[in-house]
C-alpha atoms as a PDB file:
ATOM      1  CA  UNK A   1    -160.929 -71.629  -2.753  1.00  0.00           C
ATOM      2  CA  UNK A   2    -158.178 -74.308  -2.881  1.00  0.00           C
ATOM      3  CA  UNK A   3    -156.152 -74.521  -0.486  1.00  0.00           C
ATOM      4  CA  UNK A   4    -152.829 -75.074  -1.934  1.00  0.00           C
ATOM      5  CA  UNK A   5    -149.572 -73.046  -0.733  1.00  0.00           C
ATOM      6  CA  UNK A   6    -149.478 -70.460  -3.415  1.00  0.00           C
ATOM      7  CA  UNK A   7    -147.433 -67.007  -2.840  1.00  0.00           C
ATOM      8  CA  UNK A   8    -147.616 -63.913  -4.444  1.00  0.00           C
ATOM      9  CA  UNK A   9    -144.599 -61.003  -4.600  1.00  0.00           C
ATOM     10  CA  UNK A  10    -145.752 -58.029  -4.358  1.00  0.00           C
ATOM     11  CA  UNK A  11    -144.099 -54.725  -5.231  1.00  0.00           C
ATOM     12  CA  UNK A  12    -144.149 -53.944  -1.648  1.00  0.00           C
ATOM     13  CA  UNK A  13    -141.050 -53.932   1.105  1.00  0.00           C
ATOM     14  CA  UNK A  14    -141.834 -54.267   4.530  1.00  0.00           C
ATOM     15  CA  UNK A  15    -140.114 -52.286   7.185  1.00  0.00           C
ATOM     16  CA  UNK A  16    -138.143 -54.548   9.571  1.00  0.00           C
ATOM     17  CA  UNK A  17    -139.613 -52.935  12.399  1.00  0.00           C
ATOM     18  CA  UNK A  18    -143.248 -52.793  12.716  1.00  0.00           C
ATOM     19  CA  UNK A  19    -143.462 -51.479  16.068  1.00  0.00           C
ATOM     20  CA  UNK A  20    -142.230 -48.754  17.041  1.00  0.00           C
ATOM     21  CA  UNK A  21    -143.137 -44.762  18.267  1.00  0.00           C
ATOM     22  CA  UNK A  22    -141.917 -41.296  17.253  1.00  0.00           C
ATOM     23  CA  UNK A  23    -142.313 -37.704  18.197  1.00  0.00           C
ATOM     24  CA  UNK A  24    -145.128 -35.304  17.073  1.00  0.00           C
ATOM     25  CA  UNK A  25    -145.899 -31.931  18.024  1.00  0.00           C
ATOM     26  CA  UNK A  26    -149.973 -31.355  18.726  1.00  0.00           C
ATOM     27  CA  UNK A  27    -152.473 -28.545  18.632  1.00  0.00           C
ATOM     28  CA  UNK A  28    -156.337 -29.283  18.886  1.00  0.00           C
ATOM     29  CA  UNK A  29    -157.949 -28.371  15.432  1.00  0.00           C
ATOM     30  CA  UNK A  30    -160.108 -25.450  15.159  1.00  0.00           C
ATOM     31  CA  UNK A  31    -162.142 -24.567  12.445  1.00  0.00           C
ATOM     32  CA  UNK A  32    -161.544 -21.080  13.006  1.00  0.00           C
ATOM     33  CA  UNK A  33    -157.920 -21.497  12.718  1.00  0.00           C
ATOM     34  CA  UNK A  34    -155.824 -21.728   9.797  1.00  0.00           C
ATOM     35  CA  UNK A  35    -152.529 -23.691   9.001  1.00  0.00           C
ATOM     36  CA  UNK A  36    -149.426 -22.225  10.638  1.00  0.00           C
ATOM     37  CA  UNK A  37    -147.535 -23.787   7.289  1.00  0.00           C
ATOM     38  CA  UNK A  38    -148.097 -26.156   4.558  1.00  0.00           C
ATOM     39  CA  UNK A  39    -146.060 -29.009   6.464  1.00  0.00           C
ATOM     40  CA  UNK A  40    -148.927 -29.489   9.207  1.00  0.00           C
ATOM     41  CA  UNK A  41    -150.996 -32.337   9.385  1.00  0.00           C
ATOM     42  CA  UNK A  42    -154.406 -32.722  10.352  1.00  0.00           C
ATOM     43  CA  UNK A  43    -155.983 -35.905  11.874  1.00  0.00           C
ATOM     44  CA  UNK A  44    -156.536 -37.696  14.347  1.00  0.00           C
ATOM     45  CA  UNK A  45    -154.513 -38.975  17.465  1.00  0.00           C
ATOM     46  CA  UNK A  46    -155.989 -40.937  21.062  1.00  0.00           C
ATOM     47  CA  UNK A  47    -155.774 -37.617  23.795  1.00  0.00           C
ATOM     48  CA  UNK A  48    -153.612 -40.523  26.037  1.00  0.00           C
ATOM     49  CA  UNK A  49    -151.184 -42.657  25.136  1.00  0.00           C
ATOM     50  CA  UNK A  50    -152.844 -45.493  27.349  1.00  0.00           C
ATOM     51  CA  UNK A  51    -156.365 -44.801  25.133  1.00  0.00           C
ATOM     52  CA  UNK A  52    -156.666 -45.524  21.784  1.00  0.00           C
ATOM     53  CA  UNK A  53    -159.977 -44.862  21.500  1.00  0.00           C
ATOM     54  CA  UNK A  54    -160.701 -41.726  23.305  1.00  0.00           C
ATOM     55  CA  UNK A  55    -159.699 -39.078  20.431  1.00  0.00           C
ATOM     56  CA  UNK A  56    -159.594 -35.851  19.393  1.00  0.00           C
ATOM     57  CA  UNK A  57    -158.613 -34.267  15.756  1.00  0.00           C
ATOM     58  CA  UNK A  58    -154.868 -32.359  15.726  1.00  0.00           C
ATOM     59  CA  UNK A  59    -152.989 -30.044  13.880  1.00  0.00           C
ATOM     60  CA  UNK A  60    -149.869 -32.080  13.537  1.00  0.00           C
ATOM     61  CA  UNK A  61    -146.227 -30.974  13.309  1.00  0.00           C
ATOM     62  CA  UNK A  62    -143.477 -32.956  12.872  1.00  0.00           C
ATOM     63  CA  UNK A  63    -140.841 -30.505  14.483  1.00  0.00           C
ATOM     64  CA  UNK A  64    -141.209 -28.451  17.288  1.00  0.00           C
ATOM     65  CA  UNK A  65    -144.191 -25.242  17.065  1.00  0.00           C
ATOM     66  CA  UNK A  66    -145.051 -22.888  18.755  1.00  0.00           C
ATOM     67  CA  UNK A  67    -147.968 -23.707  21.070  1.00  0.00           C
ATOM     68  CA  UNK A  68    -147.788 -27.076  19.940  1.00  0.00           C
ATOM     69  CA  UNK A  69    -147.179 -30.097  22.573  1.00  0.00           C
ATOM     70  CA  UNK A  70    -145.097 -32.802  22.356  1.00  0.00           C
ATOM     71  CA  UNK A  71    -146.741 -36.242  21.668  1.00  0.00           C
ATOM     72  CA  UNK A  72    -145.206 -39.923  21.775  1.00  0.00           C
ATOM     73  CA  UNK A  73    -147.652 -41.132  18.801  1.00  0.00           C
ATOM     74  CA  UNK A  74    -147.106 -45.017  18.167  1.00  0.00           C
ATOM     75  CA  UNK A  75    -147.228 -46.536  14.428  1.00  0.00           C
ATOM     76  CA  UNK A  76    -150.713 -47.699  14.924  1.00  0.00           C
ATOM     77  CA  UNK A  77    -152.062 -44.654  15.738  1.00  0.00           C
ATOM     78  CA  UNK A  78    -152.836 -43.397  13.007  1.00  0.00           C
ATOM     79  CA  UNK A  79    -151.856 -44.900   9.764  1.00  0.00           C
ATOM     80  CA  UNK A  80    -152.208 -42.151   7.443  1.00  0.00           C
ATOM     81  CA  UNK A  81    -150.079 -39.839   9.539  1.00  0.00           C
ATOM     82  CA  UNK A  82    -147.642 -42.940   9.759  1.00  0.00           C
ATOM     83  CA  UNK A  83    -146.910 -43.344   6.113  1.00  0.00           C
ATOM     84  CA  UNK A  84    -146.611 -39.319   6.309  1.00  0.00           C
ATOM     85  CA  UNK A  85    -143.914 -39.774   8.693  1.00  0.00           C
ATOM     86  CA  UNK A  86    -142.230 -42.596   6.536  1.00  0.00           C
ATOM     87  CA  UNK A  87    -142.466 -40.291   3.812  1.00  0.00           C
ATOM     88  CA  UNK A  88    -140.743 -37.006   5.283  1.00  0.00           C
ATOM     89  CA  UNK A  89    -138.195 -39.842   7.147  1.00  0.00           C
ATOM     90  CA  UNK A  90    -136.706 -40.437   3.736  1.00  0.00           C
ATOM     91  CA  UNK A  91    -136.608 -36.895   2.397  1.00  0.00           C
ATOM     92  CA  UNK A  92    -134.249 -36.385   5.121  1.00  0.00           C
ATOM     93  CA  UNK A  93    -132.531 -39.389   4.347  1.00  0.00           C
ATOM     94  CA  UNK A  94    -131.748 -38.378   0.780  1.00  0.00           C
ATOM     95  CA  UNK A  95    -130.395 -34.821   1.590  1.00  0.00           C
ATOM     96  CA  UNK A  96    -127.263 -36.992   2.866  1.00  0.00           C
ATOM     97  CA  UNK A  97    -127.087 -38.005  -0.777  1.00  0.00           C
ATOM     98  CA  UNK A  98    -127.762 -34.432  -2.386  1.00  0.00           C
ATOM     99  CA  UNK A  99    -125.126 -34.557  -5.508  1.00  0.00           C
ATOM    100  CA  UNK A 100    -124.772 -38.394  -5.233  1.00  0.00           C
ATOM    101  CA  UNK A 101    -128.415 -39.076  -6.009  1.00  0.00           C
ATOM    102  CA  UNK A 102    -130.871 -38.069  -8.814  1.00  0.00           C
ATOM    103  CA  UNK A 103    -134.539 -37.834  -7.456  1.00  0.00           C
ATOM    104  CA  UNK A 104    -137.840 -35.783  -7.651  1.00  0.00           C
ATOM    105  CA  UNK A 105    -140.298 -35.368  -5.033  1.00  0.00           C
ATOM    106  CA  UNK A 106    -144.078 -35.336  -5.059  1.00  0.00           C
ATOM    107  CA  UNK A 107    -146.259 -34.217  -1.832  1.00  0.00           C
ATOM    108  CA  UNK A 108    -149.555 -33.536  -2.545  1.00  0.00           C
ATOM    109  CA  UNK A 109    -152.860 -34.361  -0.934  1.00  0.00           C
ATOM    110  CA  UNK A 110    -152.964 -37.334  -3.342  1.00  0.00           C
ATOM    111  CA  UNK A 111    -149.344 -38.568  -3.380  1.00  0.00           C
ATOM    112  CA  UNK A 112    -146.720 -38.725  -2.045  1.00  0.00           C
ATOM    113  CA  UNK A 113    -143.709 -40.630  -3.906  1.00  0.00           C
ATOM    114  CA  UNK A 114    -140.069 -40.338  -4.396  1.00  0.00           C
ATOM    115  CA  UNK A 115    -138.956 -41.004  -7.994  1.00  0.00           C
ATOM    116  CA  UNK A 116    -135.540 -41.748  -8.321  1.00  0.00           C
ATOM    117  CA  UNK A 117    -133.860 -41.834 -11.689  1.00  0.00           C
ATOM    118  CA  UNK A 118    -132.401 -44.842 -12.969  1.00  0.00           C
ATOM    119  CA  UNK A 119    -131.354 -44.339 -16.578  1.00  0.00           C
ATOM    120  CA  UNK A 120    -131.719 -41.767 -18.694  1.00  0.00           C
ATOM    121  CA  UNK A 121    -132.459 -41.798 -22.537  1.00  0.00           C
ATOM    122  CA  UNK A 122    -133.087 -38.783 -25.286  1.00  0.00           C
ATOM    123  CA  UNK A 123    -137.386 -39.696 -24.529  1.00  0.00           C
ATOM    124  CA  UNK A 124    -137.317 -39.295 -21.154  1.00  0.00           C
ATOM    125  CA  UNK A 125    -136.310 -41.316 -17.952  1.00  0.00           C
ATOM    126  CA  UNK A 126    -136.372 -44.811 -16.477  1.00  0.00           C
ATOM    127  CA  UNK A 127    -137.431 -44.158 -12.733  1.00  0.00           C
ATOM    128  CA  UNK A 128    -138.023 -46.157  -9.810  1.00  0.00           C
ATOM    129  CA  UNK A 129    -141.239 -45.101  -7.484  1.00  0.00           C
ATOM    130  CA  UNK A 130    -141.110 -45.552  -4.048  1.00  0.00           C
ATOM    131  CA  UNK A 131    -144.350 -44.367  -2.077  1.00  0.00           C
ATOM    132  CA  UNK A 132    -145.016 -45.221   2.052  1.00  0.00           C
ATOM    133  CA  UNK A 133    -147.789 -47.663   2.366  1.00  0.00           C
ATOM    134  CA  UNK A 134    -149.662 -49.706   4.764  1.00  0.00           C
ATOM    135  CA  UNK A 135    -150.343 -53.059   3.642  1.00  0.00           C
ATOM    136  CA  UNK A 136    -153.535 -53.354   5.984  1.00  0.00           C
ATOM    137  CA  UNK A 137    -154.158 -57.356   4.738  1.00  0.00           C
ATOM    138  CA  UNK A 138    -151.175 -58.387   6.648  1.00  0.00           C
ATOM    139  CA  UNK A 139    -151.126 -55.339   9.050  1.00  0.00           C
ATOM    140  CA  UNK A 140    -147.454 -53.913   7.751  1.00  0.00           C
ATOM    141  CA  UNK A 141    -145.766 -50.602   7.234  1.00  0.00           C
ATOM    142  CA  UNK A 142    -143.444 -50.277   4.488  1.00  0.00           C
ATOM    143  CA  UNK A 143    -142.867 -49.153   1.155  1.00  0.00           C
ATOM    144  CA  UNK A 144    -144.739 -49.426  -2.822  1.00  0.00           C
ATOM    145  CA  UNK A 145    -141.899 -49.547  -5.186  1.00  0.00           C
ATOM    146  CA  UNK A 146    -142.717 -49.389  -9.129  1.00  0.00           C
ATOM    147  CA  UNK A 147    -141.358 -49.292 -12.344  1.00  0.00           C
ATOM    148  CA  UNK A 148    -142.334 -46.152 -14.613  1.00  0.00           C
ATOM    149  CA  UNK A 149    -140.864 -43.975 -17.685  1.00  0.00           C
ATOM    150  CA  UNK A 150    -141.344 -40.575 -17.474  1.00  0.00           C
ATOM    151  CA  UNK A 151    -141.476 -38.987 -20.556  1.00  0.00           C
ATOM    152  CA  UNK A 152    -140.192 -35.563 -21.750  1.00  0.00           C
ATOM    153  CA  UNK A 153    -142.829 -32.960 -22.648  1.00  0.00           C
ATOM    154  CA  UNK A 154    -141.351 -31.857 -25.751  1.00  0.00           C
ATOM    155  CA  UNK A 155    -141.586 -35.549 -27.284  1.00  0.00           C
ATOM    156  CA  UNK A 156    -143.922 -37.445 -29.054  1.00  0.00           C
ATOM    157  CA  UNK A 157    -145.323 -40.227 -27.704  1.00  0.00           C
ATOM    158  CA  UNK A 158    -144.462 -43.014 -30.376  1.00  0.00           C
ATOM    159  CA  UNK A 159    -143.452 -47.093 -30.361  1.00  0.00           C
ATOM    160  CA  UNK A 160    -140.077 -45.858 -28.549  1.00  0.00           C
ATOM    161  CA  UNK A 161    -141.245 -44.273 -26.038  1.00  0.00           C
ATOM    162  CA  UNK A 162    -143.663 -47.554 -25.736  1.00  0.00           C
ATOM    163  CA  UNK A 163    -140.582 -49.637 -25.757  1.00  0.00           C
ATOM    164  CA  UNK A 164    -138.863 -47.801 -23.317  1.00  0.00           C
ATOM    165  CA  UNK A 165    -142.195 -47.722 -20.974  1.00  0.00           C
ATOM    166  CA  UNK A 166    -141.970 -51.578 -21.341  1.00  0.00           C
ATOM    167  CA  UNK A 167    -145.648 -51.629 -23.187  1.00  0.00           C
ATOM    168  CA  UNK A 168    -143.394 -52.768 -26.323  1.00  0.00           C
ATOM    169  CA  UNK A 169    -140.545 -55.655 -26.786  1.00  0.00           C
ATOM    170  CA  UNK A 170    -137.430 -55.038 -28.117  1.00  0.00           C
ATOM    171  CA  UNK A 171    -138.960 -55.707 -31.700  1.00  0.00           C
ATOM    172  CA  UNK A 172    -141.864 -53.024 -31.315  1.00  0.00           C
ATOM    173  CA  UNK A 173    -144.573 -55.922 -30.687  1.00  0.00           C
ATOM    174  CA  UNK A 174    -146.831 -56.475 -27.371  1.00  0.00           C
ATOM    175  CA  UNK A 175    -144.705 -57.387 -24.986  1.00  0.00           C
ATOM    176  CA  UNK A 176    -145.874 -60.374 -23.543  1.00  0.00           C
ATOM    177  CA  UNK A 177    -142.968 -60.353 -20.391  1.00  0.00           C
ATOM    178  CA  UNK A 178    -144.460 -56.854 -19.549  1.00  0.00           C
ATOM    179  CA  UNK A 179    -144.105 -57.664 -15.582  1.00  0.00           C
ATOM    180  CA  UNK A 180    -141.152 -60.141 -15.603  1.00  0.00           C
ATOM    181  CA  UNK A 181    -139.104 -56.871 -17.252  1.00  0.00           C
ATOM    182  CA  UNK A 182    -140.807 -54.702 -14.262  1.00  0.00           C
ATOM    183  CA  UNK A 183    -140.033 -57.371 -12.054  1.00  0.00           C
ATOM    184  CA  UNK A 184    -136.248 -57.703 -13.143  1.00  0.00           C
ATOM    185  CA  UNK A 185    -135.873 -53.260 -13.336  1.00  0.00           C
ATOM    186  CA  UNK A 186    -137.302 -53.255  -9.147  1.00  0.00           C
ATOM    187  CA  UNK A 187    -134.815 -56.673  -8.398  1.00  0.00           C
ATOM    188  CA  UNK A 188    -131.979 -54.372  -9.880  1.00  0.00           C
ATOM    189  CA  UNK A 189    -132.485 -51.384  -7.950  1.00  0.00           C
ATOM    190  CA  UNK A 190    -133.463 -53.548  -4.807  1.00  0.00           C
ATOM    191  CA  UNK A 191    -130.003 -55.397  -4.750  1.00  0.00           C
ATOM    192  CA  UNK A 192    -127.829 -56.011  -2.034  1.00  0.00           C
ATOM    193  CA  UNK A 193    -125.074 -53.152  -3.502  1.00  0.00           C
ATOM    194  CA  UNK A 194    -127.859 -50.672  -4.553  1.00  0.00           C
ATOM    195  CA  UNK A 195    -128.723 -47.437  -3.667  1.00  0.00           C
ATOM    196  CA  UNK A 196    -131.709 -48.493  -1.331  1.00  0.00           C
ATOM    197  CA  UNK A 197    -129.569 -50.593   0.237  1.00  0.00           C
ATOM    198  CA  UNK A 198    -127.536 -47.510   1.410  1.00  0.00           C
ATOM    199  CA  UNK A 199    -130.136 -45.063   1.835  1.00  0.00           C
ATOM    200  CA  UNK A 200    -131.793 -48.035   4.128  1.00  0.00           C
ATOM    201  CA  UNK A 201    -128.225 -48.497   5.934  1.00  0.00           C
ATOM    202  CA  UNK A 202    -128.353 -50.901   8.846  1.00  0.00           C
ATOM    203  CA  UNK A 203    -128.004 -48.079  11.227  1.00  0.00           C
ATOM    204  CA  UNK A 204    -131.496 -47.820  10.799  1.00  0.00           C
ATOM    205  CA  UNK A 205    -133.407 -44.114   8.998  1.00  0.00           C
ATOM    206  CA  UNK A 206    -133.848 -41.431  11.081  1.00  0.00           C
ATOM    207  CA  UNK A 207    -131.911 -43.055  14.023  1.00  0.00           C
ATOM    208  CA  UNK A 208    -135.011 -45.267  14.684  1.00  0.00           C
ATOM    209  CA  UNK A 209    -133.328 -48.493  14.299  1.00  0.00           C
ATOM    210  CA  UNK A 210    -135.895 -48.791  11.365  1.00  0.00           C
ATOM    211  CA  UNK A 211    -134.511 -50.482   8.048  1.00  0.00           C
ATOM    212  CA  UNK A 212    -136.410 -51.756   5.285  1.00  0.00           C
ATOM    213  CA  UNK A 213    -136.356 -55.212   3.875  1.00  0.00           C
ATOM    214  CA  UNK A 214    -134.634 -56.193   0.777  1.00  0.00           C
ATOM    215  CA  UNK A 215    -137.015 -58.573  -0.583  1.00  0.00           C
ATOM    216  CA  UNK A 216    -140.509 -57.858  -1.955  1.00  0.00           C
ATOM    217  CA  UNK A 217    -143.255 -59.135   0.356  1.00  0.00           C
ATOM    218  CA  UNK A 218    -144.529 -62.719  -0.145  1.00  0.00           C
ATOM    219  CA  UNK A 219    -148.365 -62.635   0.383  1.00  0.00           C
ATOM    220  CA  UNK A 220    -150.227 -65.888   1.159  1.00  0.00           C
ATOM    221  CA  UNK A 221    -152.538 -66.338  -1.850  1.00  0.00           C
ATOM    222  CA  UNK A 222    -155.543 -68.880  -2.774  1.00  0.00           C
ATOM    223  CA  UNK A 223    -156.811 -69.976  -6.213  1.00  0.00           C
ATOM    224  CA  UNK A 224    -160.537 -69.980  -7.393  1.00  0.00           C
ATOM    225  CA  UNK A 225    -162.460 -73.068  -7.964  1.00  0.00           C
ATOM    226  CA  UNK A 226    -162.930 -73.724 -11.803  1.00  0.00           C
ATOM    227  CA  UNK A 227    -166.095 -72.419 -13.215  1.00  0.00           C
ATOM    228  CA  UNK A 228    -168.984 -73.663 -13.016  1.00  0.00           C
ATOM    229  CA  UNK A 229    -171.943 -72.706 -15.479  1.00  0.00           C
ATOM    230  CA  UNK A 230    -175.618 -74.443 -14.826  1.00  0.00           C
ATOM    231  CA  UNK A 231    -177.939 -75.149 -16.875  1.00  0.00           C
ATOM    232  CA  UNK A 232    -181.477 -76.956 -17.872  1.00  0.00           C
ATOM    233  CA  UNK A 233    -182.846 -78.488 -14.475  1.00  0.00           C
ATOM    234  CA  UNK A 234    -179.717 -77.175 -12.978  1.00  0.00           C
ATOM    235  CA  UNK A 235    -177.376 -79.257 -13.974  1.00  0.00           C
ATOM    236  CA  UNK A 236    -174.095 -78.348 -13.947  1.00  0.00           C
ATOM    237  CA  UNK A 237    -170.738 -78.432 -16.423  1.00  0.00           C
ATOM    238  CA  UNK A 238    -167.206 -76.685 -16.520  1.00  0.00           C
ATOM    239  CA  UNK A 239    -168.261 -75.577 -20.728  1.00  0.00           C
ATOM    240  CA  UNK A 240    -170.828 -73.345 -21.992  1.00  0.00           C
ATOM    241  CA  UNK A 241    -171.354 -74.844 -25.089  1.00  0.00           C
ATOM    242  CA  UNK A 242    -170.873 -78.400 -24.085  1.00  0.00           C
ATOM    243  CA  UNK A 243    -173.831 -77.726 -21.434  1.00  0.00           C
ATOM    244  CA  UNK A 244    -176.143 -76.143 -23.586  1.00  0.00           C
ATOM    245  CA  UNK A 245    -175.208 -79.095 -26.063  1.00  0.00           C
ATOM    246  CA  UNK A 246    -175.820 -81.862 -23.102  1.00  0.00           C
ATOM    247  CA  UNK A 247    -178.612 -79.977 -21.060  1.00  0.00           C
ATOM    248  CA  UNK A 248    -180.344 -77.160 -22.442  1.00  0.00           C
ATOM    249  CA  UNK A 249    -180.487 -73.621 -21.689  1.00  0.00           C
ATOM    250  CA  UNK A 250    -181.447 -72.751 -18.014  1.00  0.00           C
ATOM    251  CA  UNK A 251    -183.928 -70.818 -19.335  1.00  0.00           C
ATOM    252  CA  UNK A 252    -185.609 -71.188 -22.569  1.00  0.00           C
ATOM    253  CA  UNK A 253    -187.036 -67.599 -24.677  1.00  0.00           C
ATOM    254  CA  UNK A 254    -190.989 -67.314 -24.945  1.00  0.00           C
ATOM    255  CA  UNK A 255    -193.133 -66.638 -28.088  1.00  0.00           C
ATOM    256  CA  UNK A 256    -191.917 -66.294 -31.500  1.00  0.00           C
ATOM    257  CA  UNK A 257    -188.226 -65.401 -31.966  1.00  0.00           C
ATOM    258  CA  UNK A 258    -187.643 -63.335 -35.151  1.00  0.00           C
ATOM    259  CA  UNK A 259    -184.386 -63.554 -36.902  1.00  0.00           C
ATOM    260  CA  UNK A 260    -183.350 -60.845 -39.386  1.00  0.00           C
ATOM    261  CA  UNK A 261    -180.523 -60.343 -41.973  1.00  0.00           C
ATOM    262  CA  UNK A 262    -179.142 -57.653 -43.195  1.00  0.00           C
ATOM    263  CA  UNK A 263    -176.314 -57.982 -45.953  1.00  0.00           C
ATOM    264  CA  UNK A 264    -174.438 -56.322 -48.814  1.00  0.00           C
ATOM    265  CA  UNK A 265    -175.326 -57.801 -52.285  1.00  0.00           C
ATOM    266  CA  UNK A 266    -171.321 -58.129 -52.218  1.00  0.00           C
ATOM    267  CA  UNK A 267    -171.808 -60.538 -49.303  1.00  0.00           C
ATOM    268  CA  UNK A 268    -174.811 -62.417 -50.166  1.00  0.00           C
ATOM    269  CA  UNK A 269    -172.547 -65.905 -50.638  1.00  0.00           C
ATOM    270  CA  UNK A 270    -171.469 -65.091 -46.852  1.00  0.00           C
ATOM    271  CA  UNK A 271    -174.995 -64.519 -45.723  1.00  0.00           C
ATOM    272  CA  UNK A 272    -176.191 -67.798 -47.103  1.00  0.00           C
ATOM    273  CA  UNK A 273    -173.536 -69.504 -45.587  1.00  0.00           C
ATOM    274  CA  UNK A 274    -174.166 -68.062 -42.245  1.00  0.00           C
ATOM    275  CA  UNK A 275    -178.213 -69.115 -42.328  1.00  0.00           C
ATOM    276  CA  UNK A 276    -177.196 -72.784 -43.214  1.00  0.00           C
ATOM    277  CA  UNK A 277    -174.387 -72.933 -40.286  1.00  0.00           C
ATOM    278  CA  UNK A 278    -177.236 -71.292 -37.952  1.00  0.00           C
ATOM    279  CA  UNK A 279    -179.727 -74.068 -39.459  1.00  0.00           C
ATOM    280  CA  UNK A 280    -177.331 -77.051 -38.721  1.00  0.00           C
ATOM    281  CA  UNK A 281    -176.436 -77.465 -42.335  1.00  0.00           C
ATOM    282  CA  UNK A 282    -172.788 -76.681 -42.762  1.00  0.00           C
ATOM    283  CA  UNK A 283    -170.856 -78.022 -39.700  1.00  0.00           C
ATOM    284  CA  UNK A 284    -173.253 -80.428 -38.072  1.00  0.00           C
ATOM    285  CA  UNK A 285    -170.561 -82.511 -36.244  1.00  0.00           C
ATOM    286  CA  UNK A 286    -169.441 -79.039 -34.110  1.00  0.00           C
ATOM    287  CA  UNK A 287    -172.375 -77.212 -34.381  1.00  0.00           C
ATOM    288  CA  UNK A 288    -176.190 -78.808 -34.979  1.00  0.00           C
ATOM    289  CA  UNK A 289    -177.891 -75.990 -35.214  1.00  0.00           C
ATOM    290  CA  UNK A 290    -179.933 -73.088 -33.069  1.00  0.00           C
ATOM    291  CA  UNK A 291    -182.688 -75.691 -33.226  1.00  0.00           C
ATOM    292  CA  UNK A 292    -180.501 -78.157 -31.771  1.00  0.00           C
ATOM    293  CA  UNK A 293    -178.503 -76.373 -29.403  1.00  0.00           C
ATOM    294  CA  UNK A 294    -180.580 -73.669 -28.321  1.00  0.00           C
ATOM    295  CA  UNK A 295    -184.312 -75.043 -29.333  1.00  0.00           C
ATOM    296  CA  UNK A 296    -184.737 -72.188 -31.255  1.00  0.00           C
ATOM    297  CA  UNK A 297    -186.196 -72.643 -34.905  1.00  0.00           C
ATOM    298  CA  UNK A 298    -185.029 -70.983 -37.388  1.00  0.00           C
END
């Protein structure tokens, strides 16, 4: 790896607070027992606060239930029921926008994201995804936020709905600034005067004094070493062709090699052509020949 001081944004914003505790409500899971309702949690959390390792696995509440106890769970406990916790922290948040805001929900055992609506068009909808996540290289809490286009049901998928999903420029050909355009539709909804900014208000969500930061992460990155291909008597070159040209195969076949063509009477002109370029005989000053190149006679 080089060592060079290379960065990389990712579509992730890091709380501001990393440590910090909040308030569960505990049972001890039983087998035998069933879920009182479909917002309890099961995992794991340390029996005491002051042992992290000695633990037990919960049904977990995050409001008060009956025959449940009270449990001071820090971040770190568990980060699964952490980003669960983020996640149900800014559900509440957004009922103080009900009216104001346009958003969908999803809470499943797989995911759990809040898509909020950023323009609307005949196809379908430009949204911005937002999903809890714990970025475990650099040992953060925070939030995935994406770009997507949700499409209606009743249309087609065609080049416009491409367009619109970004796949597509504005002339209907690849587009080549696919994640620049991503890039610029999360820096617009990420702005200082944008609706995360007040749904993230500096009085912190939840009353936790926990606000989010309004700049994706910058990740430490590295860069691979060039490639390196080896060859006869294992020498070694940055080109495949050059070092097959200069050394030799690593490895050369055994026996006979048998070559065998197959052509269209149509394409007999081309098939010619093709045996003399293999021999060496059309384009000797870029390509000798299999005989040459590869030691293979032809």
């Amino acid at each position: 790896m080089n060592s060079n001081n290379y960065s990389v944004a990712l579509n992730f914003l890091a709380l501001t607070i990393q440590d910090f505790t909040f308030t569960v409500y505990r049972k001890l899971h039983s087998k035998s027992e069933k879920k009182v309702n479909n917002d309890i949690y099961v995992g794991t959390l340390p029996i005491q606060s002051d042992d992290k390792d000695w633990r037990e696995k919960y049904w977990i509440a995050l409001s008060p239930t009956d025959d449940f106890e009270s449990f001071t769970c820090h971040a770190n406990d568990n980060h699964y029921l952490t980003k669960y916790f983020l996640h149900h922290l800014l559900k509440n948040q957004l009922s103080n926008f009900a009216g104001h805001v346009q958003y969908s929900v999803t809470s499943n055992r797989f995911e759990s994201a809040i898509f909020f609506t950023i323009k609307e068009h005949p196809q379908g909808n430009e949204v911005i995804r937002i999903e809890p996540y714990y970025l475990s290289a650099e040992q953060k809490f925070g939030f995935l936020i994406d770009f997507e286009f949700h499409k209606k049901d009743s249309i087609p998928f065609n080049r416009e709905v491409q367009k619109l999903s970004l796949s597509l420029d504005e002339n209907y050909k690849s587009n080549k600034n696919f994640y620049t355009d991503k890039f610029k539709k999360i820096q617009s909804f990420i702005g200082k005067n944008s609706l995360l900014h007040e749904i993230f208000s500096t009085s912190g969500i939840a009353s936790l004094n926990i606000d989010i930061e309004k700049n994706l992460y910058q990740l430490k990155a590295d860069t691979l070493n060039s490639k390196i291909y080896i060859f006869r008597d294992n020498k070694e070159g940055q080109s495949p062709f050059q070092g097959i040209r200069n050394y030799g195969p690593l490895k050369t076949l055994t026996g006979k090699t048998h070559f065998y063509f197959a052509f269209t009477d149509e394409a007999r002109d081309y098939a010619v052509d093709l045996y003399k370029a293999l021999r060496g005989q059309l384009h000797s000053t870029t390509f000798p020949g299999l005989s040459q190149i590869f030691q293979l006679s032809i």
